[in-house]
C-alpha atoms as a PDB file:
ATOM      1  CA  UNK A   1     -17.794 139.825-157.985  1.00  0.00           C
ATOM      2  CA  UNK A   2     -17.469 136.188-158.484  1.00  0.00           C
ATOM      3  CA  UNK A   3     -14.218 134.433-159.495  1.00  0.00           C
ATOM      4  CA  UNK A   4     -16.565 133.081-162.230  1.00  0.00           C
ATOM      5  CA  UNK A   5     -17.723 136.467-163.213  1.00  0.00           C
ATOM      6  CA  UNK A   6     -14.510 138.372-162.826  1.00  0.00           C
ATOM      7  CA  UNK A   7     -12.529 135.437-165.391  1.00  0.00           C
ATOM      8  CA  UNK A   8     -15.485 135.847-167.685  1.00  0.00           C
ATOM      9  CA  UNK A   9     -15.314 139.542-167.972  1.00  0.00           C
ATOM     10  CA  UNK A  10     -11.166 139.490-168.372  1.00  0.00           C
ATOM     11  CA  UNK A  11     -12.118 136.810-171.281  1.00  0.00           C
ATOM     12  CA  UNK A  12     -14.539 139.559-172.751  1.00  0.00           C
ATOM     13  CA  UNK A  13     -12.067 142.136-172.733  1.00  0.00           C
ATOM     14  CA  UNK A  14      -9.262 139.993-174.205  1.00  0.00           C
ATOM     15  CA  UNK A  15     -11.498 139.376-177.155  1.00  0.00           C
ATOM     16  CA  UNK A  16     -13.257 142.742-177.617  1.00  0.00           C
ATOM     17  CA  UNK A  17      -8.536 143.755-177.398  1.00  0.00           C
ATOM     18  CA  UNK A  18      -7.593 141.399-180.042  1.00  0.00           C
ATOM     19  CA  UNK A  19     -10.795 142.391-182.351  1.00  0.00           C
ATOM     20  CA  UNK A  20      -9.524 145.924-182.127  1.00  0.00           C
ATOM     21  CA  UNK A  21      -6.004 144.805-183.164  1.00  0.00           C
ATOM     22  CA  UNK A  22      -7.876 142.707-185.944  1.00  0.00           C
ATOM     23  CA  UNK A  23      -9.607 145.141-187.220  1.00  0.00           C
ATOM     24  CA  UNK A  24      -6.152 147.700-187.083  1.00  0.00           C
ATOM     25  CA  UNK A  25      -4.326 145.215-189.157  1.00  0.00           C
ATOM     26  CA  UNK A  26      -7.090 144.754-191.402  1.00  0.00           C
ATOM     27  CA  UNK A  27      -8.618 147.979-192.387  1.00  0.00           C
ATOM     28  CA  UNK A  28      -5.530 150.520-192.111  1.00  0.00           C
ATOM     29  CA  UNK A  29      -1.890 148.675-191.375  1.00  0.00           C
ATOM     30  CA  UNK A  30      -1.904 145.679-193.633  1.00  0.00           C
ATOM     31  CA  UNK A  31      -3.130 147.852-196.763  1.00  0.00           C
ATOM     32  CA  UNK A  32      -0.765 150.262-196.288  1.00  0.00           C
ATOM     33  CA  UNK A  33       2.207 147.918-195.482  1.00  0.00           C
ATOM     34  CA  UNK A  34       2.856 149.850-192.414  1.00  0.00           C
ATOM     35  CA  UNK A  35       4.599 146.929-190.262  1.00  0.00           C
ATOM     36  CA  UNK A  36       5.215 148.687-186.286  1.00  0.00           C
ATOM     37  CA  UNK A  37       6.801 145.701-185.400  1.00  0.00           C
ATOM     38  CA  UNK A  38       6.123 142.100-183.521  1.00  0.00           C
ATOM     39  CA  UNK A  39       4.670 139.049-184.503  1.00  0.00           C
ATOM     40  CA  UNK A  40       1.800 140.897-186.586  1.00  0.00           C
ATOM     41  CA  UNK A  41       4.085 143.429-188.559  1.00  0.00           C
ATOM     42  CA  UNK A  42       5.964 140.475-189.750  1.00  0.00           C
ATOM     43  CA  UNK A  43       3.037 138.634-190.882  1.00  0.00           C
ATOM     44  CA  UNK A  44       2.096 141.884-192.798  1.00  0.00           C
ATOM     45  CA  UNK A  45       5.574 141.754-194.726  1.00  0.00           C
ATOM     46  CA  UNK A  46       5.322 138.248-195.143  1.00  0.00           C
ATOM     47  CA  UNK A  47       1.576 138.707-197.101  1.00  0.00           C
ATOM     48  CA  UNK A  48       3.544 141.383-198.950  1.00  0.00           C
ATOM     49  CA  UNK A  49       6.428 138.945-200.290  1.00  0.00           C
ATOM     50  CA  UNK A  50       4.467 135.556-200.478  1.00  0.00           C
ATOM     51  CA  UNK A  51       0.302 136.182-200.480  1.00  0.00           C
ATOM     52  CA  UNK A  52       0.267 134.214-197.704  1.00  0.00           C
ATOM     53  CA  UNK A  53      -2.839 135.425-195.033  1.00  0.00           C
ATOM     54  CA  UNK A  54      -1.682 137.203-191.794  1.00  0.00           C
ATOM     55  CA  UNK A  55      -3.887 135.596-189.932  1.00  0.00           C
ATOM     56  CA  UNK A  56      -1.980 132.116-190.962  1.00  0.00           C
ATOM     57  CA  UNK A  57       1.483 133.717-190.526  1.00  0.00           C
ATOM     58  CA  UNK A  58       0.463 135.344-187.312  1.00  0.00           C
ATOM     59  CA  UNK A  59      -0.329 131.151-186.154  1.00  0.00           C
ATOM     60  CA  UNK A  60       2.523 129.536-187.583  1.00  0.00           C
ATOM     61  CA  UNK A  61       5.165 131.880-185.951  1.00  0.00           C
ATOM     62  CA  UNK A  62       3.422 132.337-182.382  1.00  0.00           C
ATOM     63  CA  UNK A  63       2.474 128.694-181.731  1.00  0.00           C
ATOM     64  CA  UNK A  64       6.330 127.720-182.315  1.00  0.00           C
ATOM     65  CA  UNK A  65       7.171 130.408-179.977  1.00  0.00           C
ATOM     66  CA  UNK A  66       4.858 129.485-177.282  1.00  0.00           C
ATOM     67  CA  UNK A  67       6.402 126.091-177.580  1.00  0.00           C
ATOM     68  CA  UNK A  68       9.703 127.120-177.421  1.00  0.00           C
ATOM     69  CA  UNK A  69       9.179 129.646-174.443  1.00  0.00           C
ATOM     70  CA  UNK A  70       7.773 127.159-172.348  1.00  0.00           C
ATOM     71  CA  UNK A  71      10.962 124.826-173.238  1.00  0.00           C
ATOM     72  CA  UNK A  72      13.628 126.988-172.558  1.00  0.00           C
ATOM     73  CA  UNK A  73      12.253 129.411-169.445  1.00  0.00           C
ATOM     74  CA  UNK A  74      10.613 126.472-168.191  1.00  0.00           C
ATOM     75  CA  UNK A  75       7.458 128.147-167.198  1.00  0.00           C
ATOM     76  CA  UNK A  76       4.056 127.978-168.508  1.00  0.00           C
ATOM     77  CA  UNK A  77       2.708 131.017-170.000  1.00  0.00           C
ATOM     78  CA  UNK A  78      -0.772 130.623-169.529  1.00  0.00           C
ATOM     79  CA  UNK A  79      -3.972 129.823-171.087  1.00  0.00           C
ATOM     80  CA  UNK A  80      -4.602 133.541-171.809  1.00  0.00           C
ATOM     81  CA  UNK A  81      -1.185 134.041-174.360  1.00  0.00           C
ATOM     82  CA  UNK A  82      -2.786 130.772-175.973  1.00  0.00           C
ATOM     83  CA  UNK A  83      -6.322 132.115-176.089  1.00  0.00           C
ATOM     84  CA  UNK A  84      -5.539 135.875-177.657  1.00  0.00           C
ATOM     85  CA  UNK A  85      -2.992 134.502-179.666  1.00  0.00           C
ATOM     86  CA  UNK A  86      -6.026 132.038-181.661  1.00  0.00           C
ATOM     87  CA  UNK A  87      -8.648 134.955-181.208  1.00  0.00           C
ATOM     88  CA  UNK A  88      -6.501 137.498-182.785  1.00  0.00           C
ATOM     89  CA  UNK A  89      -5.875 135.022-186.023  1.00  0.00           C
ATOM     90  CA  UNK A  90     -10.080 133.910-185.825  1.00  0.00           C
ATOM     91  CA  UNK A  91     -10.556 137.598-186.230  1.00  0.00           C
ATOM     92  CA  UNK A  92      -8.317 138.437-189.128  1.00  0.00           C
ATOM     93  CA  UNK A  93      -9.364 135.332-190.646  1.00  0.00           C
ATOM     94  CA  UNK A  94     -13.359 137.041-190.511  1.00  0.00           C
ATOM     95  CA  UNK A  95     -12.344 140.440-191.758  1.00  0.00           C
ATOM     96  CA  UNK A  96     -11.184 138.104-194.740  1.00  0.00           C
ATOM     97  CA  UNK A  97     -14.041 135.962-194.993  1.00  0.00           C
ATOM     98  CA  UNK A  98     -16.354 138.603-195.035  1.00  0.00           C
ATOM     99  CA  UNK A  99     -14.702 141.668-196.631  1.00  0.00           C
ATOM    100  CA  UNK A 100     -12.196 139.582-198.973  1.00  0.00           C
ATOM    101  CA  UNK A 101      -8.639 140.830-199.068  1.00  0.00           C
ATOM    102  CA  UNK A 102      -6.861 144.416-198.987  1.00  0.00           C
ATOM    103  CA  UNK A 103      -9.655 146.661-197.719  1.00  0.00           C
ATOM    104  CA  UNK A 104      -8.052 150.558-196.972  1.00  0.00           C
ATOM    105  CA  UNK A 105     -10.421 152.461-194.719  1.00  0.00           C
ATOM    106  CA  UNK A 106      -8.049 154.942-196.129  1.00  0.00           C
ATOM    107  CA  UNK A 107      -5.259 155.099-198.619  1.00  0.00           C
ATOM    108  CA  UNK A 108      -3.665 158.530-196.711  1.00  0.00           C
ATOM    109  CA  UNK A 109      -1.091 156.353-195.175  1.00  0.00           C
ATOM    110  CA  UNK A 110      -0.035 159.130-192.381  1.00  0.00           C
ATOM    111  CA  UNK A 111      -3.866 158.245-191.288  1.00  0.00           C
ATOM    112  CA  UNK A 112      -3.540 154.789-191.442  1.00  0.00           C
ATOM    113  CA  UNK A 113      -0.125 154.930-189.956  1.00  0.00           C
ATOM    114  CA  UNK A 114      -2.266 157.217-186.548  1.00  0.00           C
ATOM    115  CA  UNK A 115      -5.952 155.609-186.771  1.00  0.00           C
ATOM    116  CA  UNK A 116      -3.967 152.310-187.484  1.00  0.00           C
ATOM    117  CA  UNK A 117      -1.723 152.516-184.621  1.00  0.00           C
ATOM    118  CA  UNK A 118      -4.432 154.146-181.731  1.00  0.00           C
ATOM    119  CA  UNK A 119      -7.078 151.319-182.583  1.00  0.00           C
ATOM    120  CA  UNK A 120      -3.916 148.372-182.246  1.00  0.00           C
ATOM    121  CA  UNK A 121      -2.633 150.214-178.869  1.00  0.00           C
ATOM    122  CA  UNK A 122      -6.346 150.305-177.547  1.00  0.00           C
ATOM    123  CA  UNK A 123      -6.609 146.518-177.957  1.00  0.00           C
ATOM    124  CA  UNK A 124      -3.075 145.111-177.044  1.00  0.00           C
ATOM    125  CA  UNK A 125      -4.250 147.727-173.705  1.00  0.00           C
ATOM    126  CA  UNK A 126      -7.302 145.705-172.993  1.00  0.00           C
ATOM    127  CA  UNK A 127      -4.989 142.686-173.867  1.00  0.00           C
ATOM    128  CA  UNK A 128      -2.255 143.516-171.549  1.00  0.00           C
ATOM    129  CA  UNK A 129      -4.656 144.829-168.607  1.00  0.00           C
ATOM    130  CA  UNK A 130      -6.498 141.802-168.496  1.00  0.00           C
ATOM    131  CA  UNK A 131      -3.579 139.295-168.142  1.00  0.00           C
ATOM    132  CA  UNK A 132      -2.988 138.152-171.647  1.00  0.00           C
ATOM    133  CA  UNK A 133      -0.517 138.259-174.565  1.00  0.00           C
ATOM    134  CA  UNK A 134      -0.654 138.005-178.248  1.00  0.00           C
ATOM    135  CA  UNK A 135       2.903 136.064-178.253  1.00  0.00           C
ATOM    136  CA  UNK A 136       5.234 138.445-180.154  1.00  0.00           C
ATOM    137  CA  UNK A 137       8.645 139.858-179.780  1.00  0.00           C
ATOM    138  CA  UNK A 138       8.232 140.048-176.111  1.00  0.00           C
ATOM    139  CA  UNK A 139       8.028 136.263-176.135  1.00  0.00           C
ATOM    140  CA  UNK A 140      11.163 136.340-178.502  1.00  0.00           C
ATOM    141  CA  UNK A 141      12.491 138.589-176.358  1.00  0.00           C
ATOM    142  CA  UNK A 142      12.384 137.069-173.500  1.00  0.00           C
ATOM    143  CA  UNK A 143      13.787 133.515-174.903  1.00  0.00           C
ATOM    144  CA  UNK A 144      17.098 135.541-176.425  1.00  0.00           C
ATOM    145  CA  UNK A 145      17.466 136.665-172.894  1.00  0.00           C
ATOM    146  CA  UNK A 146      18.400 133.287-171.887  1.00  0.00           C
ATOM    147  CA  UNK A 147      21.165 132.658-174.225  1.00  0.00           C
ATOM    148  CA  UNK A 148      22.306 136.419-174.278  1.00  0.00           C
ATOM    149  CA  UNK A 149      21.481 137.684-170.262  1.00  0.00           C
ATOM    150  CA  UNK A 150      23.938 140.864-170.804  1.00  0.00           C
ATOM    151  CA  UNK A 151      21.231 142.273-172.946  1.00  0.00           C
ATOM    152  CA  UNK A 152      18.089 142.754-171.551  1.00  0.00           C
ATOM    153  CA  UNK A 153      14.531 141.813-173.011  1.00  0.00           C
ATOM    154  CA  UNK A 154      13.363 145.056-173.556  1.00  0.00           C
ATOM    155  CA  UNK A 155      16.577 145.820-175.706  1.00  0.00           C
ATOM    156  CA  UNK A 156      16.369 142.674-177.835  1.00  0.00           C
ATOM    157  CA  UNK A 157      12.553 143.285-177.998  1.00  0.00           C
ATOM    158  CA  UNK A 158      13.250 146.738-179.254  1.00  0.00           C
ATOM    159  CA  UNK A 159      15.788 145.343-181.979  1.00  0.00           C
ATOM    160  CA  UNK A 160      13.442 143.027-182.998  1.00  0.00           C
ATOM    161  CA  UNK A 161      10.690 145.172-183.598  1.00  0.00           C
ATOM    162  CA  UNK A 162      13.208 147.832-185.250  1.00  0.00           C
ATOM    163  CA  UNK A 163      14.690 145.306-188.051  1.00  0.00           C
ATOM    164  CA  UNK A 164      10.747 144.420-189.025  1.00  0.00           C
ATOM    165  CA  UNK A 165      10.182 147.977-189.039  1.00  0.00           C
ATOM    166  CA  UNK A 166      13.348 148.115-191.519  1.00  0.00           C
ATOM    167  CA  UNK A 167      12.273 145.492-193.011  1.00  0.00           C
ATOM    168  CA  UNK A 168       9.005 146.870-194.382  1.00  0.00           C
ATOM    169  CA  UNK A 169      10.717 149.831-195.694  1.00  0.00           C
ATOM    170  CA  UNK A 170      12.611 147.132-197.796  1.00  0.00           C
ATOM    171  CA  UNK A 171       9.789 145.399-199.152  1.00  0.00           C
ATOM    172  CA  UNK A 172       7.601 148.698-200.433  1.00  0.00           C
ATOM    173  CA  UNK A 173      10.985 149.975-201.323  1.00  0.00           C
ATOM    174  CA  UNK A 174      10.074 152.861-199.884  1.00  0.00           C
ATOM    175  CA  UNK A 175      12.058 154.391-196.412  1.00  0.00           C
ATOM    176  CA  UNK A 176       8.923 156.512-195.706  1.00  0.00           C
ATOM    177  CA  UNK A 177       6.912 153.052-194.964  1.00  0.00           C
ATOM    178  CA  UNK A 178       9.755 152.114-192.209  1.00  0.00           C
ATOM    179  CA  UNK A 179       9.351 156.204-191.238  1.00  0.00           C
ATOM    180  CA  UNK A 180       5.364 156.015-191.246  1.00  0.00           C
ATOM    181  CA  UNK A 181       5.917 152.488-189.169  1.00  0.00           C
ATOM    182  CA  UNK A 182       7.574 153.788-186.547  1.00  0.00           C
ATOM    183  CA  UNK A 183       5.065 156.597-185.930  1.00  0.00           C
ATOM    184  CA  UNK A 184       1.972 153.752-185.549  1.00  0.00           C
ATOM    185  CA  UNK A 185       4.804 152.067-182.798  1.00  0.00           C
ATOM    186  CA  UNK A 186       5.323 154.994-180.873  1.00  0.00           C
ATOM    187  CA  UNK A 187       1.490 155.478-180.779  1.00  0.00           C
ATOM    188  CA  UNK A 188       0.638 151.587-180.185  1.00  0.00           C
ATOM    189  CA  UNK A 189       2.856 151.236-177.088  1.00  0.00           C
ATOM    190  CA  UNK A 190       1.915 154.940-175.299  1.00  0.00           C
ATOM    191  CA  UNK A 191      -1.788 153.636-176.018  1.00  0.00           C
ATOM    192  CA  UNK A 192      -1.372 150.543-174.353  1.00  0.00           C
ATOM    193  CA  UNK A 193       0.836 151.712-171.298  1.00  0.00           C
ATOM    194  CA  UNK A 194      -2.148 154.048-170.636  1.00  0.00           C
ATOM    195  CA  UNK A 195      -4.800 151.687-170.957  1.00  0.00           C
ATOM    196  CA  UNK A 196      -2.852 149.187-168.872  1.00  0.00           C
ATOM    197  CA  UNK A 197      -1.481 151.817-166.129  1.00  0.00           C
ATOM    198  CA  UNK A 198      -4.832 154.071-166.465  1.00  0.00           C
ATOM    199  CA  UNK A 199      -4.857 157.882-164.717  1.00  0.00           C
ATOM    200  CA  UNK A 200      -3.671 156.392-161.914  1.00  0.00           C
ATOM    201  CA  UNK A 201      -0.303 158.063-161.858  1.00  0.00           C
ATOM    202  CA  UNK A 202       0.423 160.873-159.343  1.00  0.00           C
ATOM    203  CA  UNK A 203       3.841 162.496-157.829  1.00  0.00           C
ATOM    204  CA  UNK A 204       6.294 161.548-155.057  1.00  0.00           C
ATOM    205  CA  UNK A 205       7.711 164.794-152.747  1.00  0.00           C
ATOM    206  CA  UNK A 206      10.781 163.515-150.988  1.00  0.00           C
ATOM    207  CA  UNK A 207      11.348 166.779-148.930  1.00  0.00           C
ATOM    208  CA  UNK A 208      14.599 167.821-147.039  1.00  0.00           C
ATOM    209  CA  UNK A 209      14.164 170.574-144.299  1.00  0.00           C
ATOM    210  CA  UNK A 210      15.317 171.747-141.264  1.00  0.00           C
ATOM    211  CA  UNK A 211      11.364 172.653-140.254  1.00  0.00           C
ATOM    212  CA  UNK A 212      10.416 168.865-141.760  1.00  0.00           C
ATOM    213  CA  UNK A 213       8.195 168.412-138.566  1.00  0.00           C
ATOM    214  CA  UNK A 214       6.237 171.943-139.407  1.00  0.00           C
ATOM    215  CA  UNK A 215       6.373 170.617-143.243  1.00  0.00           C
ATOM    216  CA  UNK A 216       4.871 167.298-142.387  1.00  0.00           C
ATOM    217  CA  UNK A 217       1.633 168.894-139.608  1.00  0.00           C
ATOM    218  CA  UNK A 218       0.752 171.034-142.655  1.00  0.00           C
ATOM    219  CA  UNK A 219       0.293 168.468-145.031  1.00  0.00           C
ATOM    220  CA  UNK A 220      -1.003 165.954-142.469  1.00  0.00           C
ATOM    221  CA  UNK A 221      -4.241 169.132-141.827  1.00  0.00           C
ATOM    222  CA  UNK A 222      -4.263 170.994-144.618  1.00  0.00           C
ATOM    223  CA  UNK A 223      -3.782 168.898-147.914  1.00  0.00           C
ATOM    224  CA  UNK A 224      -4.537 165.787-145.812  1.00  0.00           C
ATOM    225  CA  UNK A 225      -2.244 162.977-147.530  1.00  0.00           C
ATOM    226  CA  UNK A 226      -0.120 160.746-145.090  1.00  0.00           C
ATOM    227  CA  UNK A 227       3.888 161.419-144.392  1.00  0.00           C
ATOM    228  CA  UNK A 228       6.416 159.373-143.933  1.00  0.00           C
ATOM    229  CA  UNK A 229       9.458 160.661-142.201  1.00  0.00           C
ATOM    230  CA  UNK A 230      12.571 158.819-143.543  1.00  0.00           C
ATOM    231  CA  UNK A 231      16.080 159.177-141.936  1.00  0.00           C
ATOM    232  CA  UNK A 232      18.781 160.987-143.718  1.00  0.00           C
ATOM    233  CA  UNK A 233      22.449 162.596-143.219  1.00  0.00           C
ATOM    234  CA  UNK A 234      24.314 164.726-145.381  1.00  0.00           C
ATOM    235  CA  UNK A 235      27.501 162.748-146.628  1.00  0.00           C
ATOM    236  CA  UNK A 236      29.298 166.201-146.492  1.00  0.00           C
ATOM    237  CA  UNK A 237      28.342 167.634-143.478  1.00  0.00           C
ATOM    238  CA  UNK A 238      27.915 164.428-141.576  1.00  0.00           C
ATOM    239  CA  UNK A 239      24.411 166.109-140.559  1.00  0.00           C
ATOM    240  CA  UNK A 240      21.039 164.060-139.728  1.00  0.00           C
ATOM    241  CA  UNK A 241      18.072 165.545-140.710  1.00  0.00           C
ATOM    242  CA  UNK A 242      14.509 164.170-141.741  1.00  0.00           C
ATOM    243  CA  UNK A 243      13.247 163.068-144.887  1.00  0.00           C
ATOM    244  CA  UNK A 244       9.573 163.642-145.630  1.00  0.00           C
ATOM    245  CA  UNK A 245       8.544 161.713-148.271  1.00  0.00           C
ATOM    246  CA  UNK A 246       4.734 161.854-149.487  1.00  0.00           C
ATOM    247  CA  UNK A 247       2.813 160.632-152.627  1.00  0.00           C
ATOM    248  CA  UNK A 248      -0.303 163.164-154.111  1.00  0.00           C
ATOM    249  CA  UNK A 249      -2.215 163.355-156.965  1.00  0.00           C
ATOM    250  CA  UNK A 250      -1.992 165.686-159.683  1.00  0.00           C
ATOM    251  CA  UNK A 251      -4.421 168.193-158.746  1.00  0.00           C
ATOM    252  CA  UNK A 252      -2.485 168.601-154.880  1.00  0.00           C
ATOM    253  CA  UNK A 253       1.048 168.983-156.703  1.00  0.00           C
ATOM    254  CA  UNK A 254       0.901 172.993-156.697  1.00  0.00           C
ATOM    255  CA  UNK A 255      -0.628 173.458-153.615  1.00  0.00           C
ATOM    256  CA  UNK A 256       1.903 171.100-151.777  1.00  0.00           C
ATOM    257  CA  UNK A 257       4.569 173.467-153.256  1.00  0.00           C
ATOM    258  CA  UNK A 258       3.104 176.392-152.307  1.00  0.00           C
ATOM    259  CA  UNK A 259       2.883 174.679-148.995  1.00  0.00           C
ATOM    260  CA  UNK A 260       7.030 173.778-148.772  1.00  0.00           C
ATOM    261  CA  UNK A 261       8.037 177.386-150.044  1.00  0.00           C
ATOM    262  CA  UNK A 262       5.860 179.002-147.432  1.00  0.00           C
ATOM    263  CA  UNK A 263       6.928 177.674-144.177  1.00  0.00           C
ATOM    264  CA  UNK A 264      10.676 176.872-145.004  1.00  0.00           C
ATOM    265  CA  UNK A 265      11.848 178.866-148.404  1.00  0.00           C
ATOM    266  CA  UNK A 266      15.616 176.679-148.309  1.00  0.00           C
ATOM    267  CA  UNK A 267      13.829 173.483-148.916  1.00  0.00           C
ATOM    268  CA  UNK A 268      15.153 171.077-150.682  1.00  0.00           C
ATOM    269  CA  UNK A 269      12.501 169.247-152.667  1.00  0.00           C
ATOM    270  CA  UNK A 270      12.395 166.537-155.573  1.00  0.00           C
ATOM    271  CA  UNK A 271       9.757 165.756-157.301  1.00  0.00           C
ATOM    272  CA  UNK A 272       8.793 162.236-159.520  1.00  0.00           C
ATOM    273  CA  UNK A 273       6.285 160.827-161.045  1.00  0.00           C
ATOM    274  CA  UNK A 274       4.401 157.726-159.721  1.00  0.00           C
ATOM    275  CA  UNK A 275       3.150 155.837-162.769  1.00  0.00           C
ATOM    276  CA  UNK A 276       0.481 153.859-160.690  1.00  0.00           C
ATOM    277  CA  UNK A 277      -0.517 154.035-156.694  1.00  0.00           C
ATOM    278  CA  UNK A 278      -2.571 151.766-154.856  1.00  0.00           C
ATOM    279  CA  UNK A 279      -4.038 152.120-151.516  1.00  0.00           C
ATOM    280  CA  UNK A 280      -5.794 154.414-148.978  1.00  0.00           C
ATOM    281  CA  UNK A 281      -6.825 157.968-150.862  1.00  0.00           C
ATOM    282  CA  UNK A 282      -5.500 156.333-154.731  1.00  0.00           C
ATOM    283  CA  UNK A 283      -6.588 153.606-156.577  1.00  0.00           C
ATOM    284  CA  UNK A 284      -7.622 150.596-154.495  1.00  0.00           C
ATOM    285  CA  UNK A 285      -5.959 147.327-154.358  1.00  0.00           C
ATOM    286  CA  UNK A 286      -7.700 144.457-156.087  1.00  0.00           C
END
């Protein structure tokens, strides 16, 4: 594929990500005041308090943030932040123009909290996989960082996002809306971590055994993943011994345990879980 092709495709998914997120807001979050923090949960508490349009709240907080993060990190944070950031608002401002204000798909508001947050994680997914950014508390985040570097971004991202969430509890005066709003959070940010890291995933074996070289032939024929020996010793003992260490998918997890137990039943074996692996016999690198 074409550079051309390839930017005009990650365009195409950026959009068809922030009209999911639009339509989210719109049709199930907004309505029911559930706020699961960022940028966009704010502007929902904001139309709440003041009447003013999310779509022009969403605008007038990100594009001073943009501003300010490329002032203070000094970097540039691309034409893709700036792009979803104006497509998400051009969205929300069409749901309005064409459906007029506070339209509930549903007024259940454990639904809307669910449907609400699955349809915004699909779309910040596509956002995130794609190489884009709606702005947000991770922007935020990442400018406290440089004043405060003992607490990390993720923290201050997560405390930002938890007093909005507070927040809209406040406004509906209601603690079941902050409740409900953390539930469409949770959802939104396992969504996109899925859509962004895919099936991918599969498990490290980092194997300890005094038959590692038998261990290691096995696998090599039988489940036919590579091995690589790593060299260890026993602070105890002051023993060397041989490290196996070997990444499988999901399906080959039992079978290379079955494997371990049957030629060397003192092995010592630990077991993690890869979120994404690229190259020969996984996912291939682009």
């Amino acid at each position: 594929m074409s550079k051309g092709k390839q930017k005009f495709f990650e365009y195409l998914w950026i959009t068809l990500g922030c009209g999911l997120m639009a339509f989210s807001l719109y049709f199930f979050l907004e309505p029911n005041t559930i706020a699961p923090g960022g940028v966009t949960g704010l502007a929902i508490i904001v139309q709440k308090l003041t009447g003013i349009p999310i779509d022009i709240t969403n605008l007038a907080i990100n594009i001073p943030l943009f501003i300010t993060g490329i002032l203070v990190l000094g970097r540039v944070f691309g034409v893709k932040t700036a792009y979803a950031t104006l497509v998400l608002s051009a969205f929300i401002r069409l749901f309005i123009i064409f459906f007029g204000d506070g339209v509930a798909v549903t007024g259940d508001i454990l639904l809307a909290a669910i449907y609400g947050g699955v349809i915004m994680g699909l779309g910040l997914g596509f956002v995130f996989r794609y190489g884009g950014t709606t702005g947000g508390t991770d922007l935020a985040g990442a400018i406290l960082n440089k004043y405060f570097p003992n607490i990390s971004t993720s923290k201050l991202m997560m405390g930002l996002d938890l007093v909005i969430v507070a927040l809209a509890g406040l406004v509906e005066r209601k603690v079941e809306t902050s409740l409900y709003s953390v539930i469409t959070l949770y959802i939104l940010v396992k969504l996109a971590d899925f859509i962004v890291e895919g099936l991918g995933y599969g498990k490290a074996f980092y194997i300890i055994s005094a038959k590692s070289e038998e261990i290691g032939r096995h696998i090599l024929n039988e489940i036919g993943r590579g091995v690589t020996v790593l060299e260890g010793r026993g602070l105890y003992t002051g023993s060397r011994r041989d490290v196996l260490l070997c990444v499988v998918n999901r399906v080959q997890v039992a079978k290379l345990k079955e494997l371990v137990y049957n030629v060397d039943k003192k092995a010592f074996i630990m077991v993690t879980t890869v979120h994404e692996v690229l190259g020969e016999g996984f996912k291939e690198i682009k």
